[in-house]
Protein backbone atom coordinates (compact mmCIF):
# COMPACT_ATOMS: atom_id res chain seq x y z
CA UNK A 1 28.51 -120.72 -18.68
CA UNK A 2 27.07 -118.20 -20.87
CA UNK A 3 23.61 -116.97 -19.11
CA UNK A 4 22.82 -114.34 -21.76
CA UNK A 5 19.23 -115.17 -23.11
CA UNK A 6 16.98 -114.20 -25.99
CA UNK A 7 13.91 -115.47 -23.85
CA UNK A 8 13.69 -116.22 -20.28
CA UNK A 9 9.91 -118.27 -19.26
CA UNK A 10 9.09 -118.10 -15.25
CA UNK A 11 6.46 -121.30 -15.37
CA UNK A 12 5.84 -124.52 -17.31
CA UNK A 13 2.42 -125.25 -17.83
CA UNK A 14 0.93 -124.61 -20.85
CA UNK A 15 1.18 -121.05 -21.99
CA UNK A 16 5.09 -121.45 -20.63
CA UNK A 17 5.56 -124.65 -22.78
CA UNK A 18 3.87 -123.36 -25.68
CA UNK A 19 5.75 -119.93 -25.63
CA UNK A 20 9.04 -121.19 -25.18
CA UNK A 21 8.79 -123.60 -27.81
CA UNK A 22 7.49 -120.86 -30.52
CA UNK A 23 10.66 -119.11 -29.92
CA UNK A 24 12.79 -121.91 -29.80
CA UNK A 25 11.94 -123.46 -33.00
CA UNK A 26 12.14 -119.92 -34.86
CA UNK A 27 16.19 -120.26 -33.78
CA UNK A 28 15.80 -118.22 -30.50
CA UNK A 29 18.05 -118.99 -27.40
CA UNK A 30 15.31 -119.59 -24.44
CA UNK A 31 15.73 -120.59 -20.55
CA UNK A 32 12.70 -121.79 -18.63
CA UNK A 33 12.20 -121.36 -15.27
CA UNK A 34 10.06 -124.27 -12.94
CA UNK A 35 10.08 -123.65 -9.45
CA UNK A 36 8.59 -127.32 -8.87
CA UNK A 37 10.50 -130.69 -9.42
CA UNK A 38 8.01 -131.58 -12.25
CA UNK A 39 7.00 -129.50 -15.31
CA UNK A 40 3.40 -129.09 -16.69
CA UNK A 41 2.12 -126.55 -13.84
CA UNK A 42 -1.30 -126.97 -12.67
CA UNK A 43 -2.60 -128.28 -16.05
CA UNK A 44 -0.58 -130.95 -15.76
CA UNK A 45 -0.31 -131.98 -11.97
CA UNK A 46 -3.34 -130.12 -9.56
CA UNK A 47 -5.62 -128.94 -12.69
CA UNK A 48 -6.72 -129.70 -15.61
CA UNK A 49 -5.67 -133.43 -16.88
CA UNK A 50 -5.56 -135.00 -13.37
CA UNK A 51 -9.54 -133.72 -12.71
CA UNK A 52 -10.71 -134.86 -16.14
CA UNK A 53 -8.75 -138.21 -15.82
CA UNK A 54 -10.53 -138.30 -12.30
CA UNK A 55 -13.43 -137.69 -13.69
CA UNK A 56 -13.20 -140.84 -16.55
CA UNK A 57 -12.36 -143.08 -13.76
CA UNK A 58 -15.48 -142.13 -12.09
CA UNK A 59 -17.08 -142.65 -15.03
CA UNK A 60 -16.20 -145.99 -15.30
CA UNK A 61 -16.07 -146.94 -11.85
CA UNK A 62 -19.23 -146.01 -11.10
CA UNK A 63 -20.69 -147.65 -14.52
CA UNK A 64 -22.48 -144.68 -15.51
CA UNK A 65 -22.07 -144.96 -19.29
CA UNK A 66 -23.43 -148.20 -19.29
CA UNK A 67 -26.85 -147.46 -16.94
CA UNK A 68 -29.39 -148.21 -18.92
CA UNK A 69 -28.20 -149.62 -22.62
CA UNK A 70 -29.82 -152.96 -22.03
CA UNK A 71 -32.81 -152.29 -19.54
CA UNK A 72 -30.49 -153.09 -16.72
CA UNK A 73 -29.69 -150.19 -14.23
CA UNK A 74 -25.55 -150.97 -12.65
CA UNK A 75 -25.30 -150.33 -9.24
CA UNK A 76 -23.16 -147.37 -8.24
CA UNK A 77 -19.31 -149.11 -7.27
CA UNK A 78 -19.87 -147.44 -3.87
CA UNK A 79 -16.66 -149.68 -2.52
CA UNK A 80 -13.99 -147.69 -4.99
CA UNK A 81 -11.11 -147.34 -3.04
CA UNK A 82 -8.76 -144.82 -3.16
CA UNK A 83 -5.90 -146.54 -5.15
CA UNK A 84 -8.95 -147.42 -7.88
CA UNK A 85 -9.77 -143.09 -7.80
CA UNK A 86 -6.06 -142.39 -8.18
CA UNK A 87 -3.99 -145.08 -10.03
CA UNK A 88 -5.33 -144.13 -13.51
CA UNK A 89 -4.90 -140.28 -12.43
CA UNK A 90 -1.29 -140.62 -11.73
CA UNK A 91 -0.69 -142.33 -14.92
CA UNK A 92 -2.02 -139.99 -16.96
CA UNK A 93 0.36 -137.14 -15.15
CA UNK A 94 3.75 -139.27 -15.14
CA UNK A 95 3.04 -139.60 -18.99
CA UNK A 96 2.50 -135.81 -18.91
CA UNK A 97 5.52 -134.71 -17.14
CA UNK A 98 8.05 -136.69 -19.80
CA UNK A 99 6.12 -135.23 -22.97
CA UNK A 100 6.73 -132.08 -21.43
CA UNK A 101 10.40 -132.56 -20.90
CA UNK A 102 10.83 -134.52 -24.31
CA UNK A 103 9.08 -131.33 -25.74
CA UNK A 104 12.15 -129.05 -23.96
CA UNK A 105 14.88 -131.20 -24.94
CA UNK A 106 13.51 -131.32 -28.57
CA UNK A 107 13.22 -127.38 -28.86
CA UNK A 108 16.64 -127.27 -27.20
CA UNK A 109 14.92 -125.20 -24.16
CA UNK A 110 17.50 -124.53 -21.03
CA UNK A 111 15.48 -125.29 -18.37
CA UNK A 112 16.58 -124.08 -14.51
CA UNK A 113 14.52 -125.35 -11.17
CA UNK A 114 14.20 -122.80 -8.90
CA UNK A 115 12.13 -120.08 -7.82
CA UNK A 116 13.03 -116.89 -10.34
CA UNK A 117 12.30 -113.62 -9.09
CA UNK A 118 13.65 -110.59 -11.28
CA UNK A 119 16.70 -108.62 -10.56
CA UNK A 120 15.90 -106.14 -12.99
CA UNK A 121 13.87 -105.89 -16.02
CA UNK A 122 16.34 -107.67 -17.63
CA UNK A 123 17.75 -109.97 -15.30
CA UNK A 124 16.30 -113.00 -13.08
CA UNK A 125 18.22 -114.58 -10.44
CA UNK A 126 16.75 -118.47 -10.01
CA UNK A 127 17.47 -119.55 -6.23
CA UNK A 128 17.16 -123.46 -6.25
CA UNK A 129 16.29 -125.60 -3.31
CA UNK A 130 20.02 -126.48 -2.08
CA UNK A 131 20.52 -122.76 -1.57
CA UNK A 132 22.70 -122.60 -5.36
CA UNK A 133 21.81 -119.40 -7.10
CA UNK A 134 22.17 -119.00 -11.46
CA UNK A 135 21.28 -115.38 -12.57
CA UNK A 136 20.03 -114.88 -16.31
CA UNK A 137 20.17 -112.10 -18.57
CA UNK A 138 17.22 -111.54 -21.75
CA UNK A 139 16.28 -109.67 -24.30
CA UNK A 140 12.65 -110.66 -23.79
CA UNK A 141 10.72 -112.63 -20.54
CA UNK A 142 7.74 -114.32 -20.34
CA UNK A 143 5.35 -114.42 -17.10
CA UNK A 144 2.99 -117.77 -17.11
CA UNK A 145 3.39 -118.73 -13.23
CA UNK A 146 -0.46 -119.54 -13.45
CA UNK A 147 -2.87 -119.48 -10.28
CA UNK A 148 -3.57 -121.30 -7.12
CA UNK A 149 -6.43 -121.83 -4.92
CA UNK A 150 -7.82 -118.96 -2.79
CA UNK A 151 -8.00 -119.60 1.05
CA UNK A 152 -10.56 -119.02 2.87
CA UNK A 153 -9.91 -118.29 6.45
CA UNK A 154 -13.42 -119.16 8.03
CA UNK A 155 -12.26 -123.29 7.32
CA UNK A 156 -9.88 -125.19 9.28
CA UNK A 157 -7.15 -125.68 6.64
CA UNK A 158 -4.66 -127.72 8.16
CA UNK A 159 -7.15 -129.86 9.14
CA UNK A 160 -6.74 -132.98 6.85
CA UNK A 161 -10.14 -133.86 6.07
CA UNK A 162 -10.59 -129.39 4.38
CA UNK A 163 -8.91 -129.41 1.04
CA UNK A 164 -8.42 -127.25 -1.96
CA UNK A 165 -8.68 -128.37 -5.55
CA UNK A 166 -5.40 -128.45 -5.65
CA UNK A 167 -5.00 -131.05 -1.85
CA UNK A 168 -7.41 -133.27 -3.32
CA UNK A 169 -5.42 -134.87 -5.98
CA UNK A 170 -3.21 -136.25 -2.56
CA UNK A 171 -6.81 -137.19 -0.56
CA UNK A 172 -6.12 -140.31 2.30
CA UNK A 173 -9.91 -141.64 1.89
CA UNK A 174 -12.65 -142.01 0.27
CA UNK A 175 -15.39 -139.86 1.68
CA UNK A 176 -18.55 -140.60 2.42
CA UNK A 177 -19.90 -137.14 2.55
CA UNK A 178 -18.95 -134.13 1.46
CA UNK A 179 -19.45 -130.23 1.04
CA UNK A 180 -18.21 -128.54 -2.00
CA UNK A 181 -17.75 -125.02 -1.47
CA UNK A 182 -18.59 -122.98 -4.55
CA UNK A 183 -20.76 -123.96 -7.83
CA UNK A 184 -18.19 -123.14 -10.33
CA UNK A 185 -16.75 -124.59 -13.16
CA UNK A 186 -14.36 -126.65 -10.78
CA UNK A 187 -16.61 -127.19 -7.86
CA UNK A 188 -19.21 -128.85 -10.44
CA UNK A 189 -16.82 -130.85 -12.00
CA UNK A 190 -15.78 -132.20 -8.56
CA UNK A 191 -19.77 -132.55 -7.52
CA UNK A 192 -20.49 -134.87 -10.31
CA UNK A 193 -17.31 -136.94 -10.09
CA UNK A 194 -17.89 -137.83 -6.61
CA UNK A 195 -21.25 -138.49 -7.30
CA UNK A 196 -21.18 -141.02 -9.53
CA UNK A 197 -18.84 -142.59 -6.88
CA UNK A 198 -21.91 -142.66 -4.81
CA UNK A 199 -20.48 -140.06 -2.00
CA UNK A 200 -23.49 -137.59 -0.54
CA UNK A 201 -22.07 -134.44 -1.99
CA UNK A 202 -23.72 -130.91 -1.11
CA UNK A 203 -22.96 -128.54 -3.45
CA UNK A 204 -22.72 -124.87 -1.69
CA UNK A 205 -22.90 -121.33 -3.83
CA UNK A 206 -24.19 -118.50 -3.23
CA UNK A 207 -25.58 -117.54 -6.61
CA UNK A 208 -29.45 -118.68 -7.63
CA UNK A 209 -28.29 -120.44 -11.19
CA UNK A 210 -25.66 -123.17 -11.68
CA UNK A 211 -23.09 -121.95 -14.18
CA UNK A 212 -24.86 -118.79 -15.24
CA UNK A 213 -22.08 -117.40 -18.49
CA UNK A 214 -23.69 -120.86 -19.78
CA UNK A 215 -27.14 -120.86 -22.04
CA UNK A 216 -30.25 -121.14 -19.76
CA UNK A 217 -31.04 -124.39 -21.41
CA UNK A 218 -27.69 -125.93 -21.19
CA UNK A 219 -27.35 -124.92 -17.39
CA UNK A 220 -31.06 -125.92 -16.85
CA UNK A 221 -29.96 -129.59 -18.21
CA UNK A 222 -26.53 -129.79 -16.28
CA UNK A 223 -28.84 -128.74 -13.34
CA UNK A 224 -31.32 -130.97 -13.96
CA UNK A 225 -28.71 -134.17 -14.53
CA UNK A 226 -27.15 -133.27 -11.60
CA UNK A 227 -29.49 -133.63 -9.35
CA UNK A 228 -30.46 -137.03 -10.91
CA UNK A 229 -27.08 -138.32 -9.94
CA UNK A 230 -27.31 -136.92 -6.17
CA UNK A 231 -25.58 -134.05 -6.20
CA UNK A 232 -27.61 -131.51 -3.51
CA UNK A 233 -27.73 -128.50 -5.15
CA UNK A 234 -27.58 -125.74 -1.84
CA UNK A 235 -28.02 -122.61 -3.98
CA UNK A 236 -28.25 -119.54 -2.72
CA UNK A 237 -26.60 -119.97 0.19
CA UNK A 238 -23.36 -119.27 1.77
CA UNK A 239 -21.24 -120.93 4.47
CA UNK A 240 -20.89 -118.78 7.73
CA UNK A 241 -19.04 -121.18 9.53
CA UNK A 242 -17.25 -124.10 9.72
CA UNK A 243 -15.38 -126.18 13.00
CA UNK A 244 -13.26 -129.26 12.82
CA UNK A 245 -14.84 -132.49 14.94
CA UNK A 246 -13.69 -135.73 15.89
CA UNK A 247 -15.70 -137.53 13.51
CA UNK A 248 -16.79 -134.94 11.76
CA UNK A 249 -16.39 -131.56 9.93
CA UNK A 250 -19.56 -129.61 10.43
CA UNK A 251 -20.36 -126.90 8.15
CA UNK A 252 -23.16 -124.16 9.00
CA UNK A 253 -24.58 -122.50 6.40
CA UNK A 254 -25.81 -118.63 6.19
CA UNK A 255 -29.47 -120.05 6.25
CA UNK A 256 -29.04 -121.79 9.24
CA UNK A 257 -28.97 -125.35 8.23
CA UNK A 258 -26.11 -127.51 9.70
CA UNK A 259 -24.24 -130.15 7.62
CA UNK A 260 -21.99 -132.68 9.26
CA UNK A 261 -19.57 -134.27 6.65
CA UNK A 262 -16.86 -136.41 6.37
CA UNK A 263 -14.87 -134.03 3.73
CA UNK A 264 -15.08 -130.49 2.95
CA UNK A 265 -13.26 -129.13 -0.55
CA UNK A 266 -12.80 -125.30 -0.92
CA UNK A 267 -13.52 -124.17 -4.74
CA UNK A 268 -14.12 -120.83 -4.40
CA UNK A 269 -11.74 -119.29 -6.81
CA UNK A 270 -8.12 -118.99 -7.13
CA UNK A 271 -5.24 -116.22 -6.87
CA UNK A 272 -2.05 -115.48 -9.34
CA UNK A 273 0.98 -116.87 -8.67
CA UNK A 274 3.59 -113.82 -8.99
CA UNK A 275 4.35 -113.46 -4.67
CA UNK A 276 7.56 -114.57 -5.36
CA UNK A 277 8.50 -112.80 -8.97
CA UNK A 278 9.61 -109.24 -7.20
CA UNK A 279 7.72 -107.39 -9.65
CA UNK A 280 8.50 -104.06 -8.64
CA UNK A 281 12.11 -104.48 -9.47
CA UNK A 282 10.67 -105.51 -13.26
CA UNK A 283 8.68 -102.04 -12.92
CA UNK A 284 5.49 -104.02 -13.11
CA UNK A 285 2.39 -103.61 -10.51
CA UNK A 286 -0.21 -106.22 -10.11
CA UNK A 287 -3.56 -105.89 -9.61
CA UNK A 288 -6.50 -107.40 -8.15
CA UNK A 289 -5.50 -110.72 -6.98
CA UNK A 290 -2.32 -110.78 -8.56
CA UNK A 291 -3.60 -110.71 -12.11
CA UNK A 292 -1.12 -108.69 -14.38
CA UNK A 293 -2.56 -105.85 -16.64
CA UNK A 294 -1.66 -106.95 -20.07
CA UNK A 295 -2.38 -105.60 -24.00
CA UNK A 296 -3.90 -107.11 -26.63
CA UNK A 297 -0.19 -108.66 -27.60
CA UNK A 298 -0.07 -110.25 -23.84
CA UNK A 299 2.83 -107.28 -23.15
CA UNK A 300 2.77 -106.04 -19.54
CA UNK A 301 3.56 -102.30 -18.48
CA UNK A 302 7.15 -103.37 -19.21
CA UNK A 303 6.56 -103.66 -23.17
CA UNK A 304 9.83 -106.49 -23.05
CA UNK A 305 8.18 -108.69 -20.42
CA UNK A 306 5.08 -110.51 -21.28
CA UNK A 307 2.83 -112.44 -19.62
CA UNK A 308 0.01 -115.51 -20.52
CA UNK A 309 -2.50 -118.07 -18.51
CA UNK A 310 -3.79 -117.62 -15.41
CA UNK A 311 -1.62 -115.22 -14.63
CA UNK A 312 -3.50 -112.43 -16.14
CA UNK A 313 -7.12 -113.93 -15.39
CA UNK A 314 -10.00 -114.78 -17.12
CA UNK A 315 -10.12 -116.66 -19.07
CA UNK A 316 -7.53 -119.07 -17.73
CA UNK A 317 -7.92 -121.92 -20.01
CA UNK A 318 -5.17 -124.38 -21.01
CA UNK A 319 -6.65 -123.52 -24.72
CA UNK A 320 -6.16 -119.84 -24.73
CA UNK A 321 -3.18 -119.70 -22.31
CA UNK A 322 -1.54 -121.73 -25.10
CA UNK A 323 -2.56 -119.31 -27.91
CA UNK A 324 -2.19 -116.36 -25.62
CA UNK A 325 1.72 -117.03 -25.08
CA UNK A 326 1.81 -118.07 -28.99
CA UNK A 327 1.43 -114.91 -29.79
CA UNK A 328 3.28 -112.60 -27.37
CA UNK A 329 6.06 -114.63 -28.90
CA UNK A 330 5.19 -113.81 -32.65
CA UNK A 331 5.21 -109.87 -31.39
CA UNK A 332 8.28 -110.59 -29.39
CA UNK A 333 10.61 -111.52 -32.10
CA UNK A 334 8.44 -110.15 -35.23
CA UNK A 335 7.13 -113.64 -36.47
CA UNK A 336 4.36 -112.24 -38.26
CA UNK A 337 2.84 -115.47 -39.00
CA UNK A 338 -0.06 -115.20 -36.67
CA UNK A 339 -1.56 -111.62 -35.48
CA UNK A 340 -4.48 -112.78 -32.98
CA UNK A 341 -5.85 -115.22 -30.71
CA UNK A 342 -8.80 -117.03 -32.13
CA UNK A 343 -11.68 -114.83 -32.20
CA UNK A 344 -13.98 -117.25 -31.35
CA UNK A 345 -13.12 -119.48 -27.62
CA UNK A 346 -14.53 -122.83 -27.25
CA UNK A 347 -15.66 -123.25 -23.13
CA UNK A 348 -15.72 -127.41 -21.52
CA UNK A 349 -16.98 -127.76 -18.95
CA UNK A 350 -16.50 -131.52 -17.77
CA UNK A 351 -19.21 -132.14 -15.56
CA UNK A 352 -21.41 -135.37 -16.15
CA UNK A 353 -22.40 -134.83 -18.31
CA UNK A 354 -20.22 -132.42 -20.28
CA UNK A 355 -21.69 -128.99 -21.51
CA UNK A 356 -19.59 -126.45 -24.15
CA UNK A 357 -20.58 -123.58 -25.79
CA UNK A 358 -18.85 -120.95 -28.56
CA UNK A 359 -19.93 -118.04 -30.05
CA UNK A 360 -22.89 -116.52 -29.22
CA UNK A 361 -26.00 -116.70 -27.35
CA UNK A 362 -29.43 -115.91 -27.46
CA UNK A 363 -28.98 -113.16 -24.82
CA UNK A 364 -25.99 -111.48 -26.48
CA UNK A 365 -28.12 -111.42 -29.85
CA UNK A 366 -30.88 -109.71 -28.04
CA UNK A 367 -28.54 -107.45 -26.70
CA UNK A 368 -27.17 -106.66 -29.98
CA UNK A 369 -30.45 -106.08 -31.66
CA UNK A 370 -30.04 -108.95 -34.12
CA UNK A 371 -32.40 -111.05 -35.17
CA UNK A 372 -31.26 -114.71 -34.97
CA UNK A 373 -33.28 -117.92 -35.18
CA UNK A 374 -32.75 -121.29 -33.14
CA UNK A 375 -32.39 -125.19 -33.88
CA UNK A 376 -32.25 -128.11 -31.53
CA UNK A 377 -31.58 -131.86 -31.97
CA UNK A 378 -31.48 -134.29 -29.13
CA UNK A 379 -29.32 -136.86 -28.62
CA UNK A 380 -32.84 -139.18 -27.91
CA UNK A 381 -33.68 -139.22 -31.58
CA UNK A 382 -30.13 -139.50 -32.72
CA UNK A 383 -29.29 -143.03 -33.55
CA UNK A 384 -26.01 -142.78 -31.92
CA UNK A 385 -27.02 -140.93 -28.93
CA UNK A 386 -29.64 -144.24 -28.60
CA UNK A 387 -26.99 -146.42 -28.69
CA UNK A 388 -25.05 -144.89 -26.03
CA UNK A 389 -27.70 -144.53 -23.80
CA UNK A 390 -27.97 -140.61 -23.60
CA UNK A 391 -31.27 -139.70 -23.41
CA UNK A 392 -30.72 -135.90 -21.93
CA UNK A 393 -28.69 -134.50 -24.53
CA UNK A 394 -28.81 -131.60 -27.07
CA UNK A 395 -27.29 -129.74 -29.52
CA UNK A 396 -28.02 -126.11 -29.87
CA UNK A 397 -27.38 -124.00 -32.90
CA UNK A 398 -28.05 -119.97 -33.38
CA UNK A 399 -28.40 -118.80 -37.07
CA UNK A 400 -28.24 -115.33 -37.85
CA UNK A 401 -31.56 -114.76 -40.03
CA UNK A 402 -30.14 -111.96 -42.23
CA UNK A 403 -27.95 -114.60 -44.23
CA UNK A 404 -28.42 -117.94 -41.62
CA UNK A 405 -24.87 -117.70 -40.56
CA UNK A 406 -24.17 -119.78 -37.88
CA UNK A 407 -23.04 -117.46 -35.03
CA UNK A 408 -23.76 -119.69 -31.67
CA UNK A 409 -23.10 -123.15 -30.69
CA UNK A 410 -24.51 -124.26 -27.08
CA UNK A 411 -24.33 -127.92 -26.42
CA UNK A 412 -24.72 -130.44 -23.37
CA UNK A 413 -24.53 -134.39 -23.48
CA UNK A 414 -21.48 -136.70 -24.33
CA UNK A 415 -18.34 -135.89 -25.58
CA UNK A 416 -19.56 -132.43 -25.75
CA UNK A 417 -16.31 -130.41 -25.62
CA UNK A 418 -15.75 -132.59 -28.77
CA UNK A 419 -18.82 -132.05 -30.42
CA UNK A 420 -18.80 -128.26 -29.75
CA UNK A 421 -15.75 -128.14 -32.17
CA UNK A 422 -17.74 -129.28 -35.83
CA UNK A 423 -19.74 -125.74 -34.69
CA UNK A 424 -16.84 -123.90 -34.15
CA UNK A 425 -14.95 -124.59 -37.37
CA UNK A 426 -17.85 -123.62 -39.21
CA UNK A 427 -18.21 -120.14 -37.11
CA UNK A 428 -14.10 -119.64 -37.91
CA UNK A 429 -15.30 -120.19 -41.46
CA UNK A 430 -18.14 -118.05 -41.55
CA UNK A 431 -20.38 -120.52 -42.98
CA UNK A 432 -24.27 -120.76 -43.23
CA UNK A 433 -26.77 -123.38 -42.69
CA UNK A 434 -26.04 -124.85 -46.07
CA UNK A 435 -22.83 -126.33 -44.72
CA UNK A 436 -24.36 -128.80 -42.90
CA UNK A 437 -27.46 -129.58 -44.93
CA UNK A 438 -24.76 -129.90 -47.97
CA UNK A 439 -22.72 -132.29 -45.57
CA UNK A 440 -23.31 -136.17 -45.40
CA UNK A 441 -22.30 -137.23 -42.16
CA UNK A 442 -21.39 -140.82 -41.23
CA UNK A 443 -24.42 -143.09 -39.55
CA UNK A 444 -24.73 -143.27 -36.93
CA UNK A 445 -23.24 -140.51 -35.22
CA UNK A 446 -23.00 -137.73 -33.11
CA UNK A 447 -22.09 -134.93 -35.49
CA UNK A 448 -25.54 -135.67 -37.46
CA UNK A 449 -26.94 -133.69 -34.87
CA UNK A 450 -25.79 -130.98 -36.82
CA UNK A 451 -27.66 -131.64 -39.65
CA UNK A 452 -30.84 -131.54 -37.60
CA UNK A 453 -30.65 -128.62 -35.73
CA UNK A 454 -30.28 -126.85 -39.25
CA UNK A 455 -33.23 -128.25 -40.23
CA UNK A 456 -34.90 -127.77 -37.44
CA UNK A 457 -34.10 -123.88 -37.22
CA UNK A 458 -34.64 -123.59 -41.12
CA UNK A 459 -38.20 -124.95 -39.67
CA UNK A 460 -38.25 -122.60 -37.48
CA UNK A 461 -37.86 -119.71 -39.33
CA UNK A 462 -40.09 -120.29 -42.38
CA UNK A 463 -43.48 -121.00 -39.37
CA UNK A 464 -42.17 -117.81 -38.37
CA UNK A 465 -42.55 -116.15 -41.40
CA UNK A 466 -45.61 -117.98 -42.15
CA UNK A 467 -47.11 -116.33 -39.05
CA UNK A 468 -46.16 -112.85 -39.59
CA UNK A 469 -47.27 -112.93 -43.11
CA UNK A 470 -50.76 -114.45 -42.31
């Protein structure tokens, strides 16, 4: 068979997916490389659809939309079994895995299972799991092996009740208790989904503020709502050790207090994947943690190999890894259709309830010296957000005053992440406040909020000019 390649892809989650198919369909000969039985990576199978469809099943297990819409509190499903958590999960990722594949077949992508490791810089050797070997040649090669979670020697890790974010997806039982080591974007979203399940979870970081690249008022809420579902918020504080019992796994924390748990989960950060790539005989060096050095095209020291995703660190979104590859691809092979990654990054955060942000904040404003003006709306005197039952959430909107652009969108309630989008078109557009106040919006719904806020910062700005002129 003819091995000789235009584009080789080590990966397939999405910034592999996504950059092998832009080649493909521009008429480029591509190979993908998975080293796992199953495409998708960890998006698709540890990450970032099986902890979101985790988290909707909690959702509605636990009844937690519906608390409160007709004076009548549901009790928390504290009974969920583990085939209830995980049936809906595993759904979700089968359908996953053959879009993927249908998505390969369809761009005419080779694809080879096997772990690749280079040969040279132009030549990968793929060494499957029966001990077969198939060695490609390219032109060009594309690095998107993503991440995994970091260990952490202090816990017991092959004891069955420790996990990482990536174990949990195969837990035995339901747990009771547990600790969740580290208060970041995926040890929230784990806190509040086994929360609403009605399991004692004690949320461990070391820093003082929950989510801090998130607005103060945003992470205030999130704070604020997760405490109201039971999450125990143990910030600052750090674990110092932890021992394996019988019945229990105790955990012993930096400030002396003792927790003895059913289940401990590790979500303190993760760690490329590129161990098994040989790198130096591609003439590339990794850095800190295995993150590769890349340009502002995605090209490594090796300006024919590329790399995209998690690989290369923050920040390690299935969004941007998509775009990122997108567009090492365009410089690859001279597209020319697209020349950067969206300047502006959306951030969803799928806690319960959700919170998303884009643009900028207050503090970067102040930073910058510009003067900005701010308008809220809450989802309690939205009609919508009344009939849903949210009574916590807001919308956040920052205008530049010089010509009331909008420049900052900070959000926290339902559907957030989905919300957080009508903002962000309008930033990619450049428009000003008369966007929305021009813009009828069906009633009742969320995106009125919109509206709103602009009034309300309009508001804001003329009693602020009223003041400094009297």
């Amino acid at each position: 068979m003819d091995m000789n390649f235009d584009l080789v892809v080590i990966g397939s989650g999405p910034a592999a997916e996504k950059g092998a198919a832009q080649a493909a369909y521009f008429g480029k000969r591509v190979a993908l490389v998975e080293r796992e039985n199953v495409y998708g990576g960890a998006a698709a199978n540890t990450g970032t659809l099986p902890s979101k469809t985790l988290r909707e099943t909690a959702v509605q297990l636990s009844g937690f939309r519906a608390r409160g819409l007709y004076g009548v509190d549901l009790s928390l499903r504290r009974n969920a079994t583990v085939q209830d958590f995980l049936v809906r999960e595993r759904q979700v990722k089968s359908a996953e895995h053959k879009r993927i594949e249908e998505n390969f077949e369809r761009h005419g992508i080779e694809t080879f299972h096997g772990t690749g490791s280079f040969l040279s810089p132009h030549d990968i050797r793929v060494l499957a799991d029966d001990g077969s070997i198939t060695d490609l040649h390219t032109e060009f090669a594309l690095i998107a092996t993503g991440s995994s979670p970091r260990k952490l020697d202090m816990f017991p890790l092959d004891d069955a009740r420790v996990w990482d974010s990536d174990q949990i997806l195969n837990l035995e039982f339901m747990p009771k208790t547990l600790v969740i080591v580290g208060g970041g974007v995926i040890g929230s979203e784990y806190a509040c989904l086994f929360a609403a399940l009605g399991v004692q979870v004690h949320l461990i970081d070391g820093r003082a503020t929950l989510l801090g690249f998130l607005d103060p008022e945003v992470s205030g809420a999130l704070e604020a709502s997760m405490r109201r579902l039971g999450v125990d918020l143990v910030m600052p504080d750090r674990v110092s050790g932890c021992s394996a019992g019988e019945d229990t796994v105790m955990v012993t924390l930096e400030s002396g207090r003792v927790l003895a748990v059913d289940a401990v989960l590790i979500a303190a950060g993760r760690v490329s994947n590129v161990g098994l790539l040989d790198l130096p005989k591609a003439g590339i060096e990794q850095g800190h943690r295995g993150l590769l050095e890349v340009n502002d095209v995605y090209q490594t020291s090796v300006p024919h190999i590329y790399a995209a995703g998690d690989v290369i660190g923050f920040p390690a979104l299935a969004s941007t890894s998509m775009e990122q590859a997108r567009l090492a691809m365009v410089d690859a092979f001279e597209l020319q259709y697209k020349k950067e990654v969206a300047p502006i990054l959306p951030y969803g955060i799928y806690t319960i309830p959700e919170a998303s942000m884009a643009g900028e904040s207050e503090e970067s404003m102040t930073k910058q010296g510009i003067d900005y003006v701010v308008g809220r709306a809450a989802y309690s005197e939205n009609a919508r957000g009344q009939i849903i039952g949210d009574h916590e959430g807001f919308l956040k909107l920052i205008y530049r005053v010089s010509d009331m652009r909008l420049v900052g969108v900070h959000t926290v309630g339902e559907i957030a992440s989905e919300i957080v989008h009508i903002g962000l078109t309008a930033m990619m557009m450049e428009a000003t406040n008369q966007l929305f106040i021009r813009t009828c919006f069906n009633y009742p719904t969320l995106s009125e909020l919109y509206k709103y806020a602009t009034y309300d910062a309009m508001g804001n700005l003329q009693r602020r000019n009223s003041e400094t002129s009297s």
